[in-house]
C-alpha atoms as a PDB file:
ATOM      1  CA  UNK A   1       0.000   0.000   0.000  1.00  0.00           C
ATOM      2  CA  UNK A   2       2.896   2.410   0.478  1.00  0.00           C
ATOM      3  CA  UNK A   3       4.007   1.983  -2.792  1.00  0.00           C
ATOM      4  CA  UNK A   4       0.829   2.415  -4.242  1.00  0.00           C
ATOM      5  CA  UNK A   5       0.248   5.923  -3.091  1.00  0.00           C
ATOM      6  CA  UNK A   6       3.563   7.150  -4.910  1.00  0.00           C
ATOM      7  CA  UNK A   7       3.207   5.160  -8.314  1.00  0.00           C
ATOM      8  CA  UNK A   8      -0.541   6.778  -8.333  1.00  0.00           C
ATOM      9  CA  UNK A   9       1.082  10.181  -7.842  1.00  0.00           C
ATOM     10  CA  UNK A  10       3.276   9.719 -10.724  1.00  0.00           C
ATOM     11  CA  UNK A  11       0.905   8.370 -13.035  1.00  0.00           C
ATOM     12  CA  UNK A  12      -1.680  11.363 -12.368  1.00  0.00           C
ATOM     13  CA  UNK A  13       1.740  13.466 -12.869  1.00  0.00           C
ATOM     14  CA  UNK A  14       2.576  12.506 -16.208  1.00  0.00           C
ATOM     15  CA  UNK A  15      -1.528  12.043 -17.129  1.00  0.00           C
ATOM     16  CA  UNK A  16      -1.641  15.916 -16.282  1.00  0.00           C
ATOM     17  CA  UNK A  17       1.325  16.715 -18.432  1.00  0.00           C
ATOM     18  CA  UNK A  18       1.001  15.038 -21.151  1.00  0.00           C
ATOM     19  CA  UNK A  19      -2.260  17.409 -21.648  1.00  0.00           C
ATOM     20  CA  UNK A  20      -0.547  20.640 -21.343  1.00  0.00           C
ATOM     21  CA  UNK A  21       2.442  19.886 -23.760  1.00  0.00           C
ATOM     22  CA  UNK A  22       2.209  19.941 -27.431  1.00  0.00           C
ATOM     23  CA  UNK A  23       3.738  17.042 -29.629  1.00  0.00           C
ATOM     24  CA  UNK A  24       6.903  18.088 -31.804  1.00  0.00           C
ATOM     25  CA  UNK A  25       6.943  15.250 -33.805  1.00  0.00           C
ATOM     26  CA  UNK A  26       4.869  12.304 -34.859  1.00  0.00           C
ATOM     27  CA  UNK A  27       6.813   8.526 -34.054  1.00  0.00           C
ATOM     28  CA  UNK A  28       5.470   5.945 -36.142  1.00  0.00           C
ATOM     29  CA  UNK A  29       6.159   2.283 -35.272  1.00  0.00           C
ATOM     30  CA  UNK A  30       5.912   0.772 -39.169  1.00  0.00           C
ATOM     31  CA  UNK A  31       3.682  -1.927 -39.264  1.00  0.00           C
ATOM     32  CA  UNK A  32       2.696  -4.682 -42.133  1.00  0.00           C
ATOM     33  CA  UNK A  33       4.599  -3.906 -44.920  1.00  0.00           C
ATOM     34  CA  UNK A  34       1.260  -5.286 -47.508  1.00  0.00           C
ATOM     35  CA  UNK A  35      -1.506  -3.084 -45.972  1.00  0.00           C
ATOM     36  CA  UNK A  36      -0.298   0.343 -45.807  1.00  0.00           C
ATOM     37  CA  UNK A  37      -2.280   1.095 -42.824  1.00  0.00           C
ATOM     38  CA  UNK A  38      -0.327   3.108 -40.410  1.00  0.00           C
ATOM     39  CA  UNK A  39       1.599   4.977 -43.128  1.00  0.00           C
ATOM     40  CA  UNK A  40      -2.066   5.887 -44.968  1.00  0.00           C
ATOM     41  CA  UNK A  41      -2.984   6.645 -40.952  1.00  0.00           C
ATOM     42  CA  UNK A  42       0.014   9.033 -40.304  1.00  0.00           C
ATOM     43  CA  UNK A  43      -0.186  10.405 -43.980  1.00  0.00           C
ATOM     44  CA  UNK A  44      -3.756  12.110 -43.137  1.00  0.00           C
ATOM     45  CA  UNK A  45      -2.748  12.734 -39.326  1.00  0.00           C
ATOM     46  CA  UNK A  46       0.343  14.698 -40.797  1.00  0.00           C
ATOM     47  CA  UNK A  47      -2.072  16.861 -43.252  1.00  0.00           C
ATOM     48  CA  UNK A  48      -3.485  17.899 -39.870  1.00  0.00           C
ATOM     49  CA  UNK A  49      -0.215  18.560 -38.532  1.00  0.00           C
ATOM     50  CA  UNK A  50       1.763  20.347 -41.004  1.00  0.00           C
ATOM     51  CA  UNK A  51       4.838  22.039 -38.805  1.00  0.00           C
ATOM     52  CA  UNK A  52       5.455  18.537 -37.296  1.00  0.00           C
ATOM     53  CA  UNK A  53       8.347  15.957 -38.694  1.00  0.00           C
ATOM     54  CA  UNK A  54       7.218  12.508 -39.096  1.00  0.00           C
ATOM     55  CA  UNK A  55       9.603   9.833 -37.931  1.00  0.00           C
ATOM     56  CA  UNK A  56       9.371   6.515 -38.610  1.00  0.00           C
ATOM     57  CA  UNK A  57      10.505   3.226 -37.713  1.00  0.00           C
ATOM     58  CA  UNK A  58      10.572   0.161 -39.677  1.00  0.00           C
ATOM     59  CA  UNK A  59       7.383  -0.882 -42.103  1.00  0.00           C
ATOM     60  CA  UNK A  60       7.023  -0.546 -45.945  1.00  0.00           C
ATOM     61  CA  UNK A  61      10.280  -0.105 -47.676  1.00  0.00           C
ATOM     62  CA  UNK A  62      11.099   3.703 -48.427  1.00  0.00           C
ATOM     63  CA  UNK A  63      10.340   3.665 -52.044  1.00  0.00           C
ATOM     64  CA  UNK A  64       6.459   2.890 -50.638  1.00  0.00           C
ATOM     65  CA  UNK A  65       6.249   4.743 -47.880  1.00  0.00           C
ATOM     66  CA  UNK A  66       7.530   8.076 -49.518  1.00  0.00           C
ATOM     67  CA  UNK A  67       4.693   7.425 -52.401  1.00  0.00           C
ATOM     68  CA  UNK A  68       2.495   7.335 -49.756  1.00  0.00           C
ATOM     69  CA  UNK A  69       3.445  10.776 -48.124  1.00  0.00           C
ATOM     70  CA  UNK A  70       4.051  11.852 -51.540  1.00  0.00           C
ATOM     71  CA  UNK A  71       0.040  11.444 -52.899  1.00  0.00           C
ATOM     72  CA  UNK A  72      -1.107  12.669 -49.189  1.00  0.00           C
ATOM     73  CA  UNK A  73       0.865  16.149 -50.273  1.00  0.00           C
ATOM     74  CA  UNK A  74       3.238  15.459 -47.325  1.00  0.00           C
ATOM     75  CA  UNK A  75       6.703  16.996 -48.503  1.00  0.00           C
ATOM     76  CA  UNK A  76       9.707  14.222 -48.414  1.00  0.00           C
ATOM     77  CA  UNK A  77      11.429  16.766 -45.894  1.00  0.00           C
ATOM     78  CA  UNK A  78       9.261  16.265 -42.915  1.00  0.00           C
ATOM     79  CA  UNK A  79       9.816  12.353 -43.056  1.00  0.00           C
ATOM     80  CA  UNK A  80      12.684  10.846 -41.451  1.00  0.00           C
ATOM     81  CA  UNK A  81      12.296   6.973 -42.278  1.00  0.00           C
ATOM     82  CA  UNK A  82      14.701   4.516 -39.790  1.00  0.00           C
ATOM     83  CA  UNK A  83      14.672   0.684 -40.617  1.00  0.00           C
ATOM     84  CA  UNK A  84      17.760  -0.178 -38.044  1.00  0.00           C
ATOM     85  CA  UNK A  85      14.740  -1.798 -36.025  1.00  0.00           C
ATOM     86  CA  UNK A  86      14.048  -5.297 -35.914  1.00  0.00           C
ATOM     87  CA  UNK A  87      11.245  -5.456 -33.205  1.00  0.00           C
ATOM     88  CA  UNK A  88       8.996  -2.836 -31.173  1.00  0.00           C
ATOM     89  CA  UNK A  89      11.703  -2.337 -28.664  1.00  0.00           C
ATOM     90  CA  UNK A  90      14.160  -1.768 -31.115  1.00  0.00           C
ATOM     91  CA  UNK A  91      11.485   0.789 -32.942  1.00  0.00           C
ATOM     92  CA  UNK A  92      11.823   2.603 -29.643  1.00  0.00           C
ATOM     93  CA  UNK A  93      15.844   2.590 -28.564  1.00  0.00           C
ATOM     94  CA  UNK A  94      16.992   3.210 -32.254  1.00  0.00           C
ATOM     95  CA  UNK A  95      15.275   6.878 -32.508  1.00  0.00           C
ATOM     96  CA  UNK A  96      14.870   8.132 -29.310  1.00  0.00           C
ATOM     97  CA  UNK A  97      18.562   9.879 -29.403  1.00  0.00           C
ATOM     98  CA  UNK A  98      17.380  11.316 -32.851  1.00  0.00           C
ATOM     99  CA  UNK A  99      14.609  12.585 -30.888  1.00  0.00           C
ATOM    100  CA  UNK A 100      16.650  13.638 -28.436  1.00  0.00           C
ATOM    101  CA  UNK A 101      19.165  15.571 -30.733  1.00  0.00           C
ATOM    102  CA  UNK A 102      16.783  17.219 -31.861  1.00  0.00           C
ATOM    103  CA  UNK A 103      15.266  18.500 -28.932  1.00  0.00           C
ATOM    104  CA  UNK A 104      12.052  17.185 -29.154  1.00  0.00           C
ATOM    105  CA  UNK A 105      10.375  16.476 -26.193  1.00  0.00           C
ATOM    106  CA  UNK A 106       6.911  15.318 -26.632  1.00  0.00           C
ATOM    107  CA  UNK A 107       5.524  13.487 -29.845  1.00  0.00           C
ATOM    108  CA  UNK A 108       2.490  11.640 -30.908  1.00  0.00           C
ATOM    109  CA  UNK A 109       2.832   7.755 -31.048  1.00  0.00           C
ATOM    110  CA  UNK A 110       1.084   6.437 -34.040  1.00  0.00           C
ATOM    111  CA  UNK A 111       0.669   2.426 -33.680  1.00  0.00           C
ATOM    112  CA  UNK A 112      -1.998  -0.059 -34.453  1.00  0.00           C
ATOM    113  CA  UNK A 113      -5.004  -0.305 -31.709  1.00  0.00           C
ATOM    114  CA  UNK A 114      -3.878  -4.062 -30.972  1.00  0.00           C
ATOM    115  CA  UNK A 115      -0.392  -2.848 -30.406  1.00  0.00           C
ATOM    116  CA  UNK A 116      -0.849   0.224 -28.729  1.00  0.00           C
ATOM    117  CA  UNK A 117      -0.425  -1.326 -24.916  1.00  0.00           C
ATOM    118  CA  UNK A 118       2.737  -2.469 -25.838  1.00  0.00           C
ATOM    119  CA  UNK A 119       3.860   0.345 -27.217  1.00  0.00           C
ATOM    120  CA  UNK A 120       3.122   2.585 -24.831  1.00  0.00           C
ATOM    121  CA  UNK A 121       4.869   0.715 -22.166  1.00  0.00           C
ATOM    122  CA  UNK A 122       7.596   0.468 -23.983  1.00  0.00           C
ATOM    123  CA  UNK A 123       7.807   4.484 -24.515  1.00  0.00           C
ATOM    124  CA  UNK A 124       6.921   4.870 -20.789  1.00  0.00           C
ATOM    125  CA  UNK A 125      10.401   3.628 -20.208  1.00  0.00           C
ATOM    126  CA  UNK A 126      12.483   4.156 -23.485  1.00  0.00           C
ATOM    127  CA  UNK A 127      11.378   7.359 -24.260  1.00  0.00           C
ATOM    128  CA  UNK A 128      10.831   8.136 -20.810  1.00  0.00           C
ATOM    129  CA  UNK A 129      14.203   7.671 -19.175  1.00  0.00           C
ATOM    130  CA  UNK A 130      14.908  10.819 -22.100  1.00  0.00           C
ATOM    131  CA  UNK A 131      12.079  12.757 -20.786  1.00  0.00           C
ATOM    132  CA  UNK A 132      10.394  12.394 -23.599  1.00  0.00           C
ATOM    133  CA  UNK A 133       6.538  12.215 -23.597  1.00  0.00           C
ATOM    134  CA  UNK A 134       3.941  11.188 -26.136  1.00  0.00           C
ATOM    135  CA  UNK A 135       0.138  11.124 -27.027  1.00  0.00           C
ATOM    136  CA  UNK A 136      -0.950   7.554 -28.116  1.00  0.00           C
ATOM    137  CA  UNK A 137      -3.198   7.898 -31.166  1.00  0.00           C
ATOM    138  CA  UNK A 138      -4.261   4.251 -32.210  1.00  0.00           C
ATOM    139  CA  UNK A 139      -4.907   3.625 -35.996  1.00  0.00           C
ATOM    140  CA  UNK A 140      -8.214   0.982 -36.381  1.00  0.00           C
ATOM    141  CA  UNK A 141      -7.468  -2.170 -37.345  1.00  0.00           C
ATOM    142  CA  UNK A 142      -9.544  -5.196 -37.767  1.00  0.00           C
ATOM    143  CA  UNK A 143      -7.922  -7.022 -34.868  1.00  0.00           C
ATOM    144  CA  UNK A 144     -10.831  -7.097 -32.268  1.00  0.00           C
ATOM    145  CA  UNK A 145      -7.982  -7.457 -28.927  1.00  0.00           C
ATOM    146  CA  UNK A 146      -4.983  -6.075 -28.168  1.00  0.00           C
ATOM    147  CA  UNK A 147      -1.927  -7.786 -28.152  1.00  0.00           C
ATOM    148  CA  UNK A 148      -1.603 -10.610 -24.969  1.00  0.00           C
ATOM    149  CA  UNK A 149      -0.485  -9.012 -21.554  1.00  0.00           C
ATOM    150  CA  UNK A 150       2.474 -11.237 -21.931  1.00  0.00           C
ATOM    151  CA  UNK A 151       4.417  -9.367 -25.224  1.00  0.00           C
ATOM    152  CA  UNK A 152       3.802  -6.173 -22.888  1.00  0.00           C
ATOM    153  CA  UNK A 153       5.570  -7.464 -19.760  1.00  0.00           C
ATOM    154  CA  UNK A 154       8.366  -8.961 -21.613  1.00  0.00           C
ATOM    155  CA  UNK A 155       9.371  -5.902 -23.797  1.00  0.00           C
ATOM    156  CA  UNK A 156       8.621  -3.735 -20.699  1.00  0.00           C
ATOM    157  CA  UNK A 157      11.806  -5.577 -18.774  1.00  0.00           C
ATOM    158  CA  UNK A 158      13.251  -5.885 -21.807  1.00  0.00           C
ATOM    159  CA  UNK A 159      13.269  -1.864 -22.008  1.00  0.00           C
ATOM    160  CA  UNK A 160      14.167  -1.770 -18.397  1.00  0.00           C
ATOM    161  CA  UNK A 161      17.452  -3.862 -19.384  1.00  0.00           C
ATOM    162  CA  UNK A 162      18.326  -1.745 -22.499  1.00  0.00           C
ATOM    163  CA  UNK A 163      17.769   1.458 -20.169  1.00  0.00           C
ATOM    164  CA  UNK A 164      20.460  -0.033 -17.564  1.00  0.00           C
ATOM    165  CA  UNK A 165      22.703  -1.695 -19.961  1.00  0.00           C
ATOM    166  CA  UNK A 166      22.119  -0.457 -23.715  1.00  0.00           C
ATOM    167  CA  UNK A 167      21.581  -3.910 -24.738  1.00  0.00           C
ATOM    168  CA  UNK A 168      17.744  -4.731 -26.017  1.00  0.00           C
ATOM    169  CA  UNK A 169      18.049  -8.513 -25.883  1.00  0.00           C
ATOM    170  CA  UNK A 170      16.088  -8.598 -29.067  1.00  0.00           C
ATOM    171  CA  UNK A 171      18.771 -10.226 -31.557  1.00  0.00           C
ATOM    172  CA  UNK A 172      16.954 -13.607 -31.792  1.00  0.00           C
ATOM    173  CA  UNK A 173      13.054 -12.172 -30.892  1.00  0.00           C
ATOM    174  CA  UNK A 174      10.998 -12.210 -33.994  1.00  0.00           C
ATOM    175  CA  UNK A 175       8.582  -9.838 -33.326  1.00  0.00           C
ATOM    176  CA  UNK A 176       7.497  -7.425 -36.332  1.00  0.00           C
ATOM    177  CA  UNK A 177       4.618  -5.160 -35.567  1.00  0.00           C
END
C-alpha cells in the first residue's frame, strides 16, 4: 500500500502533463509492410499537422512509404524513415537519441489499436528515461484485442534492461509489428 500511493502520484503526474504539452513530432512504429495502414494513418494525421516531422521506424520499404506521403501532399522533408529496427523495442531505442538531438520532447505515437499497450509501455520507459513524452493515437485495425499481456511485460523488462545496460536482448526475438 505504500508503494501504491507514490506510483498513483506519478501516473496522475505525467496524465496531467502530457495534456498541457504539445507534440513536436509524430513517431510511427511501421507496421505490415502489404496493408499500408499506419503509413495511410500518419499520412492524413500529418495533413493535420503540417509544422510537425514525421519519424518513422521500420514498415514498408522507403520507395512505398515516400509514395504514400508523396500522394497525401506530405513533402519528403518532414519524413525521417529509420529501418535499423528489428522489433517494437528496437522501434523505440533506435530513434529516441534522434529525438533527443533534436530537442524534441513530446511526440504523438502512431501504432496499431492491438499494439498500442505495448507500445506505450515500452515508450513509458524508453522514451521516458529521455524525458520524452507522447500522445498515443491508435490507428483501427480489424484485430478485435490487443496484443496478450504477456508481449507487454516482456518488452517492458526488456526496455528496463536496455535502459540499464544499452543492450535490447532482441537479436533472436521475432517480433514485427
Amino acid at each position: 500500500m505504500i508503494l501504491t500511493l507514490p506510483l498513483i502520484t506519478l501516473w496522475g503526474y505525467k496524465e496531467i502533463q502530457g495534456q498541457f504539452t504539445q507534440p513536436q513530432a509524430i513517431l510511427v512504429l511501421g507496421g505490415s509492410t502489404k496493408k499500408l495502414e499506419r503509413e495511410k494513418f500518419t499520412a492524413d494525421f500529418a495533413r493535420k499537422h503540417p509544422n510537425l516531422p514525421i519519424w518513422i521506424s521500420g514498415g514498408s520499404p522507403p520507395t512505398v512509404t515516400r509514395k504514400v506521403f508523396a500522394k497525401a501532399g506530405i513533402h519528403h522533408q518532414r519524413l525521417h524513415l529509420d529501418y535499423r529496427a528489428n522489433n517494437t523495442v528496437e522501434n523505440f531505442t533506435t530513434l529516441v537519441d534522434e529525438l533527443e538531438k533534436n530537442n524534441i520532447k513530446s511526440v504523438y505515437l502512431i501504432t496499431s489499436d492491438y499494439h498500442m499497450r505495448r507500445a506505450k509501455v515500452i515508450g513509458e520507459i524508453v522514451l521516458g528515461s529521455r524525458g520524452i513524452t507522447f500522445k498515443p493515437v491508435s490507428v483501427p485495425s480489424s484485430s478485435s484485442q490487443p496484443e496478450p499481456i504477456g508481449k507487454s511485460i516482456r518488452d517492458g523488462v526488456r526496455s528496463l534492461v536496455w535502459v540499464a545496460t544499452g543492450y535490447t536482448g532482441g537479436d533472436d526475438l521475432p517480433d514485427k509489428n
